[in-house]
C-alpha atoms as a PDB file:
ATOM      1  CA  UNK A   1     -36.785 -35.419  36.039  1.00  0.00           C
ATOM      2  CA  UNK A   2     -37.779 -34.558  39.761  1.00  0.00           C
ATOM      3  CA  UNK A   3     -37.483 -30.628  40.217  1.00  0.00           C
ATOM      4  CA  UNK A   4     -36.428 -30.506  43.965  1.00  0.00           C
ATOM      5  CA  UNK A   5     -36.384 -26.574  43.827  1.00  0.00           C
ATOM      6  CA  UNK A   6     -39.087 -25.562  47.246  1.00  0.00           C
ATOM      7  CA  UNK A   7     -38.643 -29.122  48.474  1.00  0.00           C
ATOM      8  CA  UNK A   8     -35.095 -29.469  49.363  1.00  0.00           C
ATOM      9  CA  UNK A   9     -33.285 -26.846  51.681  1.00  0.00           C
ATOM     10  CA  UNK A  10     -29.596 -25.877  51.127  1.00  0.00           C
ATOM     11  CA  UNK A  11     -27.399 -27.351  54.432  1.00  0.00           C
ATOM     12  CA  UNK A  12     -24.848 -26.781  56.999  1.00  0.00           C
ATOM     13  CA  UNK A  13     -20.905 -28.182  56.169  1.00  0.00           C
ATOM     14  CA  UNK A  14     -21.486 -29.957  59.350  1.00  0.00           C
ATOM     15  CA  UNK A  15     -21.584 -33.799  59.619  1.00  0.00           C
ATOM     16  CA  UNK A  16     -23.272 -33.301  55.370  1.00  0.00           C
ATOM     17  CA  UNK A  17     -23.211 -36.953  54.772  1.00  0.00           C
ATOM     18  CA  UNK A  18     -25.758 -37.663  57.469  1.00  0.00           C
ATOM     19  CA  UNK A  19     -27.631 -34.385  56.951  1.00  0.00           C
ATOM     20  CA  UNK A  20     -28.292 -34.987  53.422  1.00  0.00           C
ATOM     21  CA  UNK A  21     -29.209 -38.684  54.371  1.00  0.00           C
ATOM     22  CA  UNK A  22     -32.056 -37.112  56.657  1.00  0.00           C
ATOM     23  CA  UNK A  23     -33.005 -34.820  54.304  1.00  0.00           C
ATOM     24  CA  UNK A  24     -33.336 -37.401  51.529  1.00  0.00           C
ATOM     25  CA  UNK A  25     -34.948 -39.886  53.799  1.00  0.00           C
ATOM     26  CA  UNK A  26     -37.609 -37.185  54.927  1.00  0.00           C
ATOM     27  CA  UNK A  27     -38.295 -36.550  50.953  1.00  0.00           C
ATOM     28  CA  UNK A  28     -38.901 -40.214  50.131  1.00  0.00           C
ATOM     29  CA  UNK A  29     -40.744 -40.689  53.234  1.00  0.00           C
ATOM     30  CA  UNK A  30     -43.007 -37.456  53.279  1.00  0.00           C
ATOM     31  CA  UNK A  31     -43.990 -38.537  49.156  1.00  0.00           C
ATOM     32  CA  UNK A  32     -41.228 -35.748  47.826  1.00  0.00           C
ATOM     33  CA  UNK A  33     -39.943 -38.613  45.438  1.00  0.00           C
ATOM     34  CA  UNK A  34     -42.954 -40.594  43.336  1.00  0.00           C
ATOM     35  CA  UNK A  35     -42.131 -43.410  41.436  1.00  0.00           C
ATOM     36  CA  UNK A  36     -41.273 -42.405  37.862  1.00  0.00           C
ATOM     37  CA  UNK A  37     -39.556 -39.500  39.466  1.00  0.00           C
ATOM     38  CA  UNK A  38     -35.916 -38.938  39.334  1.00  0.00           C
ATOM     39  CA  UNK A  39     -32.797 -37.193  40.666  1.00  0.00           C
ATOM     40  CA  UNK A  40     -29.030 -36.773  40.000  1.00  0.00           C
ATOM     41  CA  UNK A  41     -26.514 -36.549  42.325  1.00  0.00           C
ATOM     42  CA  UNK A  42     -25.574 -32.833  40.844  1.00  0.00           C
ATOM     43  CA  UNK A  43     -29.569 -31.786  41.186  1.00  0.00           C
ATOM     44  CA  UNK A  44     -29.311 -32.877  44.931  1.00  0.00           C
ATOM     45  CA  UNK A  45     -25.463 -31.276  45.394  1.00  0.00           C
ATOM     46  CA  UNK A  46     -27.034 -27.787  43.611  1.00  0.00           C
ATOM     47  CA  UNK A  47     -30.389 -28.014  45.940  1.00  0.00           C
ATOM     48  CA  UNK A  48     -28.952 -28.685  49.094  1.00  0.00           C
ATOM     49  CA  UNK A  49     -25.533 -26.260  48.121  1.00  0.00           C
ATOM     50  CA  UNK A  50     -23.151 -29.189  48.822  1.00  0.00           C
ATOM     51  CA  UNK A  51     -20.634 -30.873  47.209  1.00  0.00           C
ATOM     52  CA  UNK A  52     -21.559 -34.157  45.056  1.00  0.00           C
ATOM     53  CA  UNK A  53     -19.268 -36.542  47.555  1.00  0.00           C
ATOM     54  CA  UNK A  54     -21.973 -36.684  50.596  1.00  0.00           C
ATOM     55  CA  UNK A  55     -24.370 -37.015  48.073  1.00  0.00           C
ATOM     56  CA  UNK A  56     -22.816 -39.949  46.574  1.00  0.00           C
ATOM     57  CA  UNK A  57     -21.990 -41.340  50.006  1.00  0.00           C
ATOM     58  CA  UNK A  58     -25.755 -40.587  51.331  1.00  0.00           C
ATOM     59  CA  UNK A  59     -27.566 -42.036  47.684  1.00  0.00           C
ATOM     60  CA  UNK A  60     -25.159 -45.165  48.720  1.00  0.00           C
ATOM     61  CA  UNK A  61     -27.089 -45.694  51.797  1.00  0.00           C
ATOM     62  CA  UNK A  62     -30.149 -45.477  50.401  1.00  0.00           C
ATOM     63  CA  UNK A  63     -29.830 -47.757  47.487  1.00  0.00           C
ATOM     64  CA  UNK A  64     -28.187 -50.250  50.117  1.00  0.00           C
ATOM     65  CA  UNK A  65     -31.052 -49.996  51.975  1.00  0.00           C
ATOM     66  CA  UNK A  66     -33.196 -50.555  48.883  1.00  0.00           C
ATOM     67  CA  UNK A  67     -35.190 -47.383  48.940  1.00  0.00           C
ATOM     68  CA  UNK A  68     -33.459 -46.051  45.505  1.00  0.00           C
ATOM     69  CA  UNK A  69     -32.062 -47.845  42.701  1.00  0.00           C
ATOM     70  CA  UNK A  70     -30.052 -46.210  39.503  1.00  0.00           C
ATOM     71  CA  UNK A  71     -32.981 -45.507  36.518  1.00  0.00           C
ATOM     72  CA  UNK A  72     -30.592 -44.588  33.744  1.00  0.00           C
ATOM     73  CA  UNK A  73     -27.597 -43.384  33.209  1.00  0.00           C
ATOM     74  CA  UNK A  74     -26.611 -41.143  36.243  1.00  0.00           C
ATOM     75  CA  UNK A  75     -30.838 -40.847  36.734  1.00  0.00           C
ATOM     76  CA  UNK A  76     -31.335 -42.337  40.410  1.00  0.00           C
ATOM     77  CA  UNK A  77     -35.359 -42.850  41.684  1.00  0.00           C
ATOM     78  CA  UNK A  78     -37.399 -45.491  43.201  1.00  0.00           C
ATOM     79  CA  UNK A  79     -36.942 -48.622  42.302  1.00  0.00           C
ATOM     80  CA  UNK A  80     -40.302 -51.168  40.597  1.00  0.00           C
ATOM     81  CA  UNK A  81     -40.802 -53.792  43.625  1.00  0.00           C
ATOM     82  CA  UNK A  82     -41.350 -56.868  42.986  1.00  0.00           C
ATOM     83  CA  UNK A  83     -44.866 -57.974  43.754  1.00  0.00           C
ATOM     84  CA  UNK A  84     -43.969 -61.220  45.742  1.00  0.00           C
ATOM     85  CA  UNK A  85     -41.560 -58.704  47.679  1.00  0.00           C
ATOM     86  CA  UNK A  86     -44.263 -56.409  48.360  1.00  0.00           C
ATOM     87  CA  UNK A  87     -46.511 -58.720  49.645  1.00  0.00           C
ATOM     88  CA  UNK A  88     -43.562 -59.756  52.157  1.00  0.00           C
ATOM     89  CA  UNK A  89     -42.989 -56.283  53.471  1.00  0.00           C
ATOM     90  CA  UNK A  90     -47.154 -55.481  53.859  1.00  0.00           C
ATOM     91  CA  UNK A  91     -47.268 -58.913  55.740  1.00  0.00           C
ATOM     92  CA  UNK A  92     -43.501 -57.717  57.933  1.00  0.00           C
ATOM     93  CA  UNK A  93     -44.744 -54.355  58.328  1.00  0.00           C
ATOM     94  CA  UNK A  94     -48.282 -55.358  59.845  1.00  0.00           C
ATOM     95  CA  UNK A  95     -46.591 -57.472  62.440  1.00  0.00           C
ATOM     96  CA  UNK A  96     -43.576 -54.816  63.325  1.00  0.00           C
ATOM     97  CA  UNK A  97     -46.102 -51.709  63.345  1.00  0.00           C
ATOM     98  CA  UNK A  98     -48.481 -53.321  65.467  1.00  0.00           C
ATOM     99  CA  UNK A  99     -46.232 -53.954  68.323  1.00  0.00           C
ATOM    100  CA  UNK A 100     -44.855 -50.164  67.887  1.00  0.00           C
ATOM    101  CA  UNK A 101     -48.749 -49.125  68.253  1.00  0.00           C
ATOM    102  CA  UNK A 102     -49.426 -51.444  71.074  1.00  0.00           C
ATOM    103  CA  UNK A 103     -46.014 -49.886  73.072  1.00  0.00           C
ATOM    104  CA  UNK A 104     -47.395 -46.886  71.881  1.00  0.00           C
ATOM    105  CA  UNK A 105     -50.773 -47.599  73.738  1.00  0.00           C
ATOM    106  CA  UNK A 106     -49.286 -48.414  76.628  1.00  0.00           C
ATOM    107  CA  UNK A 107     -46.904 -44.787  76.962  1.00  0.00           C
ATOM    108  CA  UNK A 108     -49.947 -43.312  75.969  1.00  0.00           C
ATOM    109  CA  UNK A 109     -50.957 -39.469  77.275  1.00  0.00           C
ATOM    110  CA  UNK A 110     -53.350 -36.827  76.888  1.00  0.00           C
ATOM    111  CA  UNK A 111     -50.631 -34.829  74.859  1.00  0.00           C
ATOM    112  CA  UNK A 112     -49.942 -37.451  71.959  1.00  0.00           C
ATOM    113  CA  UNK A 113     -53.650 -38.489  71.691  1.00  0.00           C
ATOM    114  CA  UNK A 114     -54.172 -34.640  71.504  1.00  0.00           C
ATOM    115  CA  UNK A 115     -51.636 -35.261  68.405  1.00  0.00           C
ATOM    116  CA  UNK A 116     -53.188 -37.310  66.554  1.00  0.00           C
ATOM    117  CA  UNK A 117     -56.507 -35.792  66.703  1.00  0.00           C
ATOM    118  CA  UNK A 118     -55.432 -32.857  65.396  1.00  0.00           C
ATOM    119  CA  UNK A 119     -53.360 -34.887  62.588  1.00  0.00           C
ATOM    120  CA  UNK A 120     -56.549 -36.463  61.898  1.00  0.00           C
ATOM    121  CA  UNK A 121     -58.117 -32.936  60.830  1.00  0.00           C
ATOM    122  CA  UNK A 122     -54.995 -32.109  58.385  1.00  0.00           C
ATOM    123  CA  UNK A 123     -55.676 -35.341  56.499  1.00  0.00           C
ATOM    124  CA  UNK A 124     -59.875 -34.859  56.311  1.00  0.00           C
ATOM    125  CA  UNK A 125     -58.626 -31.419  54.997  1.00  0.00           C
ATOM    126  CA  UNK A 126     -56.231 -32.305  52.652  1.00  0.00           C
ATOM    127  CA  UNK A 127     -59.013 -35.608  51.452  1.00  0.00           C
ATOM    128  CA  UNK A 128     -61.734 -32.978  51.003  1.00  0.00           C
ATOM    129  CA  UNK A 129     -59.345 -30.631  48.630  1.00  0.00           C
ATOM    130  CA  UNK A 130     -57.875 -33.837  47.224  1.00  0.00           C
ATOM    131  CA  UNK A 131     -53.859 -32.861  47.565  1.00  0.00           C
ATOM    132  CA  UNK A 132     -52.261 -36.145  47.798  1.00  0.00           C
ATOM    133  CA  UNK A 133     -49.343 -34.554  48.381  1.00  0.00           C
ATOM    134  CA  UNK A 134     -50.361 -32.864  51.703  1.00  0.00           C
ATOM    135  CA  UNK A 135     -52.443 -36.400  52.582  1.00  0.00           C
ATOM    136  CA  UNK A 136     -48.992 -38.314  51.820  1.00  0.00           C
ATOM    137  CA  UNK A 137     -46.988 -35.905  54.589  1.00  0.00           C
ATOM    138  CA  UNK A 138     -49.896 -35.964  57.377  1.00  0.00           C
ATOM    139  CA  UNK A 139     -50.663 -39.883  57.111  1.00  0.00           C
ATOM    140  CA  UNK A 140     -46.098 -40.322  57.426  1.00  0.00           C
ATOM    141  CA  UNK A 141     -46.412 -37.706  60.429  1.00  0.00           C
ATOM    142  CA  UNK A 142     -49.224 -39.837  61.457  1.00  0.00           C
ATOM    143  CA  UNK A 143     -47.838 -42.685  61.300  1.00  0.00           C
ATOM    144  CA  UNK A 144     -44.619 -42.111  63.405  1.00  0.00           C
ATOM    145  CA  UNK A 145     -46.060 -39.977  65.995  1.00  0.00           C
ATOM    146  CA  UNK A 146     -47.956 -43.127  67.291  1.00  0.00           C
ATOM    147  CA  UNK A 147     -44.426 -45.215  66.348  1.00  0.00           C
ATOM    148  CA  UNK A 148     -42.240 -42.790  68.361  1.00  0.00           C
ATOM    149  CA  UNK A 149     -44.756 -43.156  71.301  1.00  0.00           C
ATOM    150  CA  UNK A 150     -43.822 -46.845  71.738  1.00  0.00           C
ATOM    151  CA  UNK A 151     -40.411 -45.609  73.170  1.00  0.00           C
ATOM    152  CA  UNK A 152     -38.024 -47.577  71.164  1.00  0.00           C
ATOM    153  CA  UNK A 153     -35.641 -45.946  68.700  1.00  0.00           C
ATOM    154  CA  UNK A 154     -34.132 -48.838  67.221  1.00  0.00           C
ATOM    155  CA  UNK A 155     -38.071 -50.572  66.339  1.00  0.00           C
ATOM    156  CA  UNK A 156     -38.573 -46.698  64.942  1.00  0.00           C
ATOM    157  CA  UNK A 157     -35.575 -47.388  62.702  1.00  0.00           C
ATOM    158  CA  UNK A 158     -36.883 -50.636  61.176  1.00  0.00           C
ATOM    159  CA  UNK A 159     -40.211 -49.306  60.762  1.00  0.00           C
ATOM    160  CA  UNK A 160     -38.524 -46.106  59.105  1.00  0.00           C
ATOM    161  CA  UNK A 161     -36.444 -48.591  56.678  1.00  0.00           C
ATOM    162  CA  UNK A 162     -40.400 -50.675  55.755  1.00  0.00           C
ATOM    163  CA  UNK A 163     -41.001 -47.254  54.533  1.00  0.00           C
ATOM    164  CA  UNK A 164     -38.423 -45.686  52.640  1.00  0.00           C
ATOM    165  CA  UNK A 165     -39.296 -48.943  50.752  1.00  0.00           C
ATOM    166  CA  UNK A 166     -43.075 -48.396  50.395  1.00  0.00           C
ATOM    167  CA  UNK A 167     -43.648 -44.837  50.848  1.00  0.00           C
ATOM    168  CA  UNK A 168     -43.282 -43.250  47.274  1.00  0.00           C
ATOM    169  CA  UNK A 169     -45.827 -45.860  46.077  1.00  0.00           C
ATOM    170  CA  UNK A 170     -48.950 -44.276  48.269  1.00  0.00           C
ATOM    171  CA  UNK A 171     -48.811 -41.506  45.181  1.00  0.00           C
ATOM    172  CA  UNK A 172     -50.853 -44.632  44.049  1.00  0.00           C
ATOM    173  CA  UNK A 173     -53.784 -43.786  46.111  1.00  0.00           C
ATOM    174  CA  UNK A 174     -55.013 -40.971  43.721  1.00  0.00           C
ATOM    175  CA  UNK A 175     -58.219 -41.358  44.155  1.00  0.00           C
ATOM    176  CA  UNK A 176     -60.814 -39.579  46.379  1.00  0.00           C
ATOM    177  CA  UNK A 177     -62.047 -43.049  47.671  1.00  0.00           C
ATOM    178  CA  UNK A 178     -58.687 -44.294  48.505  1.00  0.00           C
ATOM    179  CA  UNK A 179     -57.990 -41.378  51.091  1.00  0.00           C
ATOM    180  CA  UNK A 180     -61.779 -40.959  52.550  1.00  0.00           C
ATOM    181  CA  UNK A 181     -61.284 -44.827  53.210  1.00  0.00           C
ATOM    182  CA  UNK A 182     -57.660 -44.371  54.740  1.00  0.00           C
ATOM    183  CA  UNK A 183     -59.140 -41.683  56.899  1.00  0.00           C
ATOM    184  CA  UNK A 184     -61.612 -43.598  58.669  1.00  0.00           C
ATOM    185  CA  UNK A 185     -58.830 -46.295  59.136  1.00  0.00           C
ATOM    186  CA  UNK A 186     -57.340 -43.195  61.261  1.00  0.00           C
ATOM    187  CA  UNK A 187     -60.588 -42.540  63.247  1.00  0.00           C
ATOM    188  CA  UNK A 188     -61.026 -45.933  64.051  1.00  0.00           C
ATOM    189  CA  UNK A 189     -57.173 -46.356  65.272  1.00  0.00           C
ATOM    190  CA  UNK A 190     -57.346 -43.377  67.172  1.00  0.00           C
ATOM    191  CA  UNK A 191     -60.516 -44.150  68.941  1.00  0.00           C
ATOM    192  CA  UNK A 192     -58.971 -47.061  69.906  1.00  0.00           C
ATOM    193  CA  UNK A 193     -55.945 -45.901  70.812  1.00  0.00           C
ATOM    194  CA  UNK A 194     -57.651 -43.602  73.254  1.00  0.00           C
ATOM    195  CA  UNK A 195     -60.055 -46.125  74.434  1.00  0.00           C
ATOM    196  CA  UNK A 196     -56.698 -48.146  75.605  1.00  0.00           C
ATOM    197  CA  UNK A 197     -58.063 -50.848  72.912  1.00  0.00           C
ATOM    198  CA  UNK A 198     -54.301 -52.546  71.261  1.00  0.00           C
ATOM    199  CA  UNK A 199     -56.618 -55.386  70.087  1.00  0.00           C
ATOM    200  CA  UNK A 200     -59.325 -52.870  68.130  1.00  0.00           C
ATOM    201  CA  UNK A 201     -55.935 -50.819  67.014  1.00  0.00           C
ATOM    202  CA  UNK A 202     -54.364 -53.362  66.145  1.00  0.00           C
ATOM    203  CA  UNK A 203     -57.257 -54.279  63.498  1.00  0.00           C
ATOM    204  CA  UNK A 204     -57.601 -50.971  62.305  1.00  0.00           C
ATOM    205  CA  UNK A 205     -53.912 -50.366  61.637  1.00  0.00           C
ATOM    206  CA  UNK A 206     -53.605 -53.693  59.777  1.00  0.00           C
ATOM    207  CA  UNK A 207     -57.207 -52.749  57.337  1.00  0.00           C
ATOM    208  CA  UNK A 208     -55.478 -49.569  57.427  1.00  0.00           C
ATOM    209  CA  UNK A 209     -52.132 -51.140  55.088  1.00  0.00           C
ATOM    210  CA  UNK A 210     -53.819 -53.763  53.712  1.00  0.00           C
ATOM    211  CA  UNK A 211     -56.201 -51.386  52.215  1.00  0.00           C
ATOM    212  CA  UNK A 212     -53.613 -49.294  50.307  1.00  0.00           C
ATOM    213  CA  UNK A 213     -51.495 -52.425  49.727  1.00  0.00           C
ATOM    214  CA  UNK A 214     -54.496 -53.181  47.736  1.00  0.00           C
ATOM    215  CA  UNK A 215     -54.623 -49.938  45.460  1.00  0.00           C
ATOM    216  CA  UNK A 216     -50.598 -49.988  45.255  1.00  0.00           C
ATOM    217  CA  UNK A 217     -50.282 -53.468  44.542  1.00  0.00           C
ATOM    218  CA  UNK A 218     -52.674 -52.755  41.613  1.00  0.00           C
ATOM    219  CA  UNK A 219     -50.527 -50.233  40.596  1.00  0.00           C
ATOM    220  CA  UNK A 220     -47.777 -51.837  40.251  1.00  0.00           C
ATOM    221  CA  UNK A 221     -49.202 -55.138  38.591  1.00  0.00           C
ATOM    222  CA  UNK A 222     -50.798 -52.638  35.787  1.00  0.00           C
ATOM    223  CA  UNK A 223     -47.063 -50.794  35.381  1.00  0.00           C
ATOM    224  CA  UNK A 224     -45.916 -54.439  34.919  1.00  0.00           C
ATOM    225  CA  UNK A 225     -47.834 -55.627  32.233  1.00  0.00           C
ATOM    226  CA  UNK A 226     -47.744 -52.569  30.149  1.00  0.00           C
ATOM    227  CA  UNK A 227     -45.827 -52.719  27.207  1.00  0.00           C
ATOM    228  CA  UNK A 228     -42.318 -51.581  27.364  1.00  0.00           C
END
């Protein structure tokens, strides 16, 4: 069972449902929620000092949206894709990212190039003491700052939902390799990104999820075919 005690922060009565929606979808998305992993609707209600009902009503949203499923009982984590599935959404996500990132080239500026660079340094750090955790949060922040660059909140959304879905299953990339190799993804995408290059970007994002598609996929074919 997930302790959310130093990763959860209690909450205003104001508009809860959607608060502890955020708040949930920033946990799954920043790798506060592994697979194997879970959470009951009284943890969450104690964590975030709310009653259960926006829980319930924010966990709703979330399962609808396929980012959480029920485990056991009244256990709720993330859900085992299926591997045809998760081949769909690498292939989706590759197309949809890449036109946020070229947008994103195109609105670009000194300030969110500044951004990423520093970003860059947080993950090398956080590769060379091997905290996943720490990678996980820097490569999401990543991630969206080029996303929100391209301007459009509602492609931001979709992109948002791809990863709700996929997110939790980076804890995959354990593994030194896995996040030196991710890393120079990053160079190469910023570089480009700078340069004004969407076509060079473009390639590096797209080695950049196939890569840890890879690993995860893996993952989840071993968790498959072990007994039980």
């Amino acid at each position: 069972m997930a302790n959310l005690a130093g990763r959860a922060r209690p909450l205003r009565k104001e508009t809860l449902q959607n608060q502890v929606y955020r708040e949930l979808c920033e946990l799954i998305l920043e790798g506060g929620l592994a697979p194997g992993e879970s959470v009951t609707v009284a943890s969450i209600a104690e964590a975030f000092n709310v009653s259960p009902m926006p829980v319930r009503e924010a966990l709703t949203r979330l399962m609808e949206a396929g980012a959480l499923t029920v485990i056991s009982g009244r256990s709720i984590g993330v859900p085992t894709p299926d591997p045809a599935a998760f081949e769909d959404l690498k292939n989706v996500r590759i197309e949809v990212e890449s036109t946020a990132l070229r947008w994103a080239i195109a609105n670009r500026d000194a300030a969110f190039e500044a951004r990423l660079a520093a970003l860059l340094e947080e993950m090398d750090k956080a590769e060379q003491n091997r905290d996943l955790k720490a990678h996980i949060r820097t490569n999401y922040e990543f991630h969206f700052t080029i996303y929100r660059q391209s301007g459009s909140p509602l492609l931001l959304e979709i992109i948002e939902n791809f990863w709700l879905r996929v997110g939790p299953y980076f804890h995959a990339l354990r593994e030194r390799g896995n996040l030196r190799v991710s890393n120079t993804h990053h160079r190469l995408l910023h570089k480009a990104i700078c340069e004004g290059d969407a076509t060079g970007a473009t390639e590096a994002l797209a080695q950049d999820i196939l890569a840890a598609y890879d690993t995860m996929a893996e993952t989840l074919l071993k968790a498959k075919a072990a007994p039980g």
